[in-house]
Protein backbone atom coordinates (compact mmCIF):
# COMPACT_ATOMS: atom_id res chain seq x y z
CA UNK A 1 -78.98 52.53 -64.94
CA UNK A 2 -77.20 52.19 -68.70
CA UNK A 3 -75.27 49.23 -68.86
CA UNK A 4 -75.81 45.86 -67.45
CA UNK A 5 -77.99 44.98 -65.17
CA UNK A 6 -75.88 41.90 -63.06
CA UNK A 7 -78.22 40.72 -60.12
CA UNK A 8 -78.99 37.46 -58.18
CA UNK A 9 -82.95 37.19 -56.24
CA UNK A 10 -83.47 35.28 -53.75
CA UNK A 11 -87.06 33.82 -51.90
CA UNK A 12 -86.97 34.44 -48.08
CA UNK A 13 -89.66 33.51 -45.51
CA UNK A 14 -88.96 36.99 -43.23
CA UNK A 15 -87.56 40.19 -45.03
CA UNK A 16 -88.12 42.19 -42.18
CA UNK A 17 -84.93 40.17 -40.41
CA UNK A 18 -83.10 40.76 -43.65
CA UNK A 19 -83.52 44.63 -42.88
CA UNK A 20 -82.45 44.21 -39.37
CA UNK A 21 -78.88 42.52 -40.54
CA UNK A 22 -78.72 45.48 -43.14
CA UNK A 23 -79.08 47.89 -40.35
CA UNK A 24 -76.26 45.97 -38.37
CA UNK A 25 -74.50 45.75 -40.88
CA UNK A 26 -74.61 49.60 -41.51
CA UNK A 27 -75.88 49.45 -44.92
CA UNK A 28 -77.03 53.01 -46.31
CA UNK A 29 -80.97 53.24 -46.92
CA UNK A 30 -80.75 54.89 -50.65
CA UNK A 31 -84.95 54.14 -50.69
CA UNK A 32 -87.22 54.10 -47.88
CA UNK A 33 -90.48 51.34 -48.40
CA UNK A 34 -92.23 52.53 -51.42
CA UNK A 35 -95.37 51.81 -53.68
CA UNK A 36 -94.26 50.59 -56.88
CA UNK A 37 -96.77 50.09 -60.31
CA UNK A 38 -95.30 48.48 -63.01
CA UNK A 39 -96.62 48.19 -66.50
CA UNK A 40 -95.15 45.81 -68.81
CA UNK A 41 -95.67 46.39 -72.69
CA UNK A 42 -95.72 43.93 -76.26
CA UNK A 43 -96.36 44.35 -79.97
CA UNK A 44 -99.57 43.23 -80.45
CA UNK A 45 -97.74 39.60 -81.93
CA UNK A 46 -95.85 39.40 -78.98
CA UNK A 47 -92.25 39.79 -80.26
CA UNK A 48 -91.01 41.15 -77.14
CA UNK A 49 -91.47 38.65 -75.08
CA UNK A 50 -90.80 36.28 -77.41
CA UNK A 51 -87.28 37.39 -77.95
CA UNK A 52 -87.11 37.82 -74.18
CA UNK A 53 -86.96 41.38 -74.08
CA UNK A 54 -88.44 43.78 -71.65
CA UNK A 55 -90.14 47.02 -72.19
CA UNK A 56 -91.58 48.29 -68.80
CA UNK A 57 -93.12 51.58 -67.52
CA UNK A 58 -92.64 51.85 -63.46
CA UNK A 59 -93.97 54.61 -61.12
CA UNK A 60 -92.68 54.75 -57.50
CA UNK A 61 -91.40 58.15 -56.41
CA UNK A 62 -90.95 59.08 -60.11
CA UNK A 63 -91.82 57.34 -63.55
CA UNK A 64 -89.16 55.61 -65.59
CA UNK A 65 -89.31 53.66 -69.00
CA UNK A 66 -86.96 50.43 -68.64
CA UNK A 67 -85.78 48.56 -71.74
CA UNK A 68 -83.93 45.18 -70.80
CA UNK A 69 -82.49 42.69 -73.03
CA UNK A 70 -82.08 38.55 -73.25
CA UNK A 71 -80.19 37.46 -70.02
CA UNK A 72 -77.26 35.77 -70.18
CA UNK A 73 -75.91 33.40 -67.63
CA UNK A 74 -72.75 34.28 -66.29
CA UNK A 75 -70.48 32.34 -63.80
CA UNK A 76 -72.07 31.01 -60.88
CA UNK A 77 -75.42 30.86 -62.42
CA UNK A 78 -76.04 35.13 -62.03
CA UNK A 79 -77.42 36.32 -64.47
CA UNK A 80 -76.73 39.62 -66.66
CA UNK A 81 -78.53 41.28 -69.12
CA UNK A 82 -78.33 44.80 -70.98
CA UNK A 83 -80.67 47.70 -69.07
CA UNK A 84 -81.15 50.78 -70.39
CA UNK A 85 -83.61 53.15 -68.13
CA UNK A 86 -84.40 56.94 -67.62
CA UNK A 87 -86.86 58.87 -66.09
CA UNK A 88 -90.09 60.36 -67.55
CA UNK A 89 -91.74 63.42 -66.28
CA UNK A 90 -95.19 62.19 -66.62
CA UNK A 91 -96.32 58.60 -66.50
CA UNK A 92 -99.86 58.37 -68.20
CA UNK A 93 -98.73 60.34 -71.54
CA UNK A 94 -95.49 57.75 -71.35
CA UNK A 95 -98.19 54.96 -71.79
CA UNK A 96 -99.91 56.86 -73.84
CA UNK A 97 -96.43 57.49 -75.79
CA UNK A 98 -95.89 53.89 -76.01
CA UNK A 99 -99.74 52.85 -76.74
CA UNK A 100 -98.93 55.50 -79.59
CA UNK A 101 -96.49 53.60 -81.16
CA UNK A 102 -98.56 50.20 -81.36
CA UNK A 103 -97.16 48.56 -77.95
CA UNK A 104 -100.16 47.33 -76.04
CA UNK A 105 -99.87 46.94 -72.25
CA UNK A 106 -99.56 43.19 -71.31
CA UNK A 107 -98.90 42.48 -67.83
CA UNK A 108 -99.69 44.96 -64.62
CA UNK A 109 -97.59 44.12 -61.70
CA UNK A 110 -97.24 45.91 -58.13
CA UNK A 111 -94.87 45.70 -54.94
CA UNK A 112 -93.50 47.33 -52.21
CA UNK A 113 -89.83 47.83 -52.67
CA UNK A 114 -86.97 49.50 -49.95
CA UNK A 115 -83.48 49.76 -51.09
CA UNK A 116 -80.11 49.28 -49.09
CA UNK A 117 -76.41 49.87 -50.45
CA UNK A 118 -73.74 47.58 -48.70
CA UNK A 119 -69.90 47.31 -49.95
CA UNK A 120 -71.12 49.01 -53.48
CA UNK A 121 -74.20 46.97 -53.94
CA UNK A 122 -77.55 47.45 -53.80
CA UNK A 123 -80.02 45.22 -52.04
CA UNK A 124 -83.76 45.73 -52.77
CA UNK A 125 -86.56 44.09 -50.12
CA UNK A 126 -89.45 43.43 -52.20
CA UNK A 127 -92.88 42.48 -51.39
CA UNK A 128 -95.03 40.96 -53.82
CA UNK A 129 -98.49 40.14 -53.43
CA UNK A 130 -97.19 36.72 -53.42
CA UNK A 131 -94.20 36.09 -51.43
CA UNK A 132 -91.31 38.57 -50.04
CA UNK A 133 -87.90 38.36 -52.19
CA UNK A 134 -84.19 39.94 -51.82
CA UNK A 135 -82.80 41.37 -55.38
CA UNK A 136 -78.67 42.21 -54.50
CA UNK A 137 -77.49 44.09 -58.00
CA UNK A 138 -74.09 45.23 -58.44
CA UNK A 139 -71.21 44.60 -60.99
CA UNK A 140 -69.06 42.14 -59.40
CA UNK A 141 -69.81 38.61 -58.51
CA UNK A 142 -68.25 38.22 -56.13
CA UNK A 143 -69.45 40.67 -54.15
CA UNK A 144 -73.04 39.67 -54.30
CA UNK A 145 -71.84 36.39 -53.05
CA UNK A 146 -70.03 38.25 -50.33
CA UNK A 147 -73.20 40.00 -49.36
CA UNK A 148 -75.38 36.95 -49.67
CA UNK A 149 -73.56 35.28 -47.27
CA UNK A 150 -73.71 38.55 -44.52
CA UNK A 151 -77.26 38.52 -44.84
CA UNK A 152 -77.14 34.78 -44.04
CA UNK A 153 -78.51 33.55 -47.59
CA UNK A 154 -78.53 30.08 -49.49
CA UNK A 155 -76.54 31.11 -52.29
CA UNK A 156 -77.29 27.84 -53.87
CA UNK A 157 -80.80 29.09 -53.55
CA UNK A 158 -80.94 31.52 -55.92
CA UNK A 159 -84.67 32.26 -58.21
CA UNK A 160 -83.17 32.44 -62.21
CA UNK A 161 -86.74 33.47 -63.50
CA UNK A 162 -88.00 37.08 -63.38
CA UNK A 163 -90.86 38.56 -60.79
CA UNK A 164 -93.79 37.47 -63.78
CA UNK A 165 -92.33 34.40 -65.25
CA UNK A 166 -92.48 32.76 -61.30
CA UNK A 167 -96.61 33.85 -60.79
CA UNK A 168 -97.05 32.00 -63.99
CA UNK A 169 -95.81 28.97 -62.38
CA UNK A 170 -98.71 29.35 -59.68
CA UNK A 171 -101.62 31.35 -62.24
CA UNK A 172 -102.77 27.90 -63.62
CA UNK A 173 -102.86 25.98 -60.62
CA UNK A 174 -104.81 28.93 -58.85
CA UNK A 175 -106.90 29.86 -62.27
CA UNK A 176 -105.37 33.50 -61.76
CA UNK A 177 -105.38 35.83 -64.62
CA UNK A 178 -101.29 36.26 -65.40
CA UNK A 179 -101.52 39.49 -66.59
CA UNK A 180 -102.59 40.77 -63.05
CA UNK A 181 -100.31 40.44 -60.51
CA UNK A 182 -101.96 42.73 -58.11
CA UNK A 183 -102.21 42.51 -54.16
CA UNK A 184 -106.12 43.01 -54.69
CA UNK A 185 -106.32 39.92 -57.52
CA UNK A 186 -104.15 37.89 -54.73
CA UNK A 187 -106.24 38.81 -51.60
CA UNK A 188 -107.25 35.82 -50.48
CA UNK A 189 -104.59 33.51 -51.86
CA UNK A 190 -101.86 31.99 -50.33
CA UNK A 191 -99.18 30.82 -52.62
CA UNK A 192 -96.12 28.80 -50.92
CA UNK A 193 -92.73 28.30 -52.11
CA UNK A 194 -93.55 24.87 -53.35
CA UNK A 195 -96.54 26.46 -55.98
CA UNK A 196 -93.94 28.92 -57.01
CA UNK A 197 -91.05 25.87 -57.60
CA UNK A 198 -88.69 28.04 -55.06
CA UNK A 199 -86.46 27.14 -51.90
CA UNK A 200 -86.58 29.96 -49.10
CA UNK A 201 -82.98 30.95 -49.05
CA UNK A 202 -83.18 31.97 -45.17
CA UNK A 203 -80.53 30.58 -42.90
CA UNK A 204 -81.71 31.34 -40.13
């Protein structure tokens, strides 16, 4: 995607009923359950982050380089921010590209991701080593409200922070090293909702 990137995420306590309403609904698979690795890159002073922008390098079923900027808050509390992303033929000389140019890798982050596409939206499941989320992107408000509330979520209950900035809210308390956010480095840890400072958005 070039553009913006217009999205609301929500924390849910069972995904796999999420995907059963999709399928009722009669929402198109676009993505079946994949393995995602995500690698997160900084200047060495850490300017990127800094100025809250994103430079990423993701492999699923292909590699792609991902460049997002500040988010803004628009209406409602959604959030929007600028996206540009395309895909790269190989994905160990694109972090060797990037290690090339002086960006260091920062944060390594996994999931398990399946995507659905419902009245022009899309609607990525997303498991995390710790906790199971619902990402609806799409360009109109409105219409992620209107899906939200087909797939029986809390609006009110959206998550504002990105995928990394909510394990730092549970790395100290658990002594975790933040720039791993692997399934392995989370094996035997059970994060709630309350360690992450989120409200499941399930209705039920």
């Amino acid at each position: 995607m070039n553009g913006q990137e217009t999205e609301v995420k929500f924390y849910v306590h069972d995904l796999k009923r999420i995907e059963m309403r999709l399928l009722a609904l009669k929402a198109h698979l676009i993505q079946p359950r994949v393995h995602e690795v995500n690698l997160r890159f900084d200047n060495p002073n850490g300017s990127l982050r800094r100025d809250f922008n994103v430079l990423r390098l993701r492999k699923d079923t292909e590699a792609k380089f991902t460049f997002k900027g500040p988010s803004r808050e628009r209406e409602s509390g959604v959030s929007s921010r600028r996206e540009i992303e395309f895909t790269v033929s190989d994905f160990d000389k694109a972090q060797q590209f990037l290690e090339a140019l002086g960006f260091i890798p920062v944060v390594f982050y996994e999931k398990f991701r399946a995507t659905y596409e419902l009245h022009g939206v899309h609607i990525m499941l997303d498991e995390l080593p710790y906790g199971e989320f619902v990402e609806i992107e799409g360009d109109h408000i409105e219409t992620l409200q209107e899906v939200a509330n087909l797939l029986r979520l809390n609006w009110e209950a959206m998550v504002k922070a990105g995928y990394h900035a909510l394990f730092d809210r549970a790395a100290d308390k658990f002594k975790l090293d933040s720039s791993q956010l692997s399934f392995k480095a989370l094996d035997s840890i059970h994060i709630s909702a309350e360690d992450l400072s989120v409200v499941p958005a399930d209705k039920g």
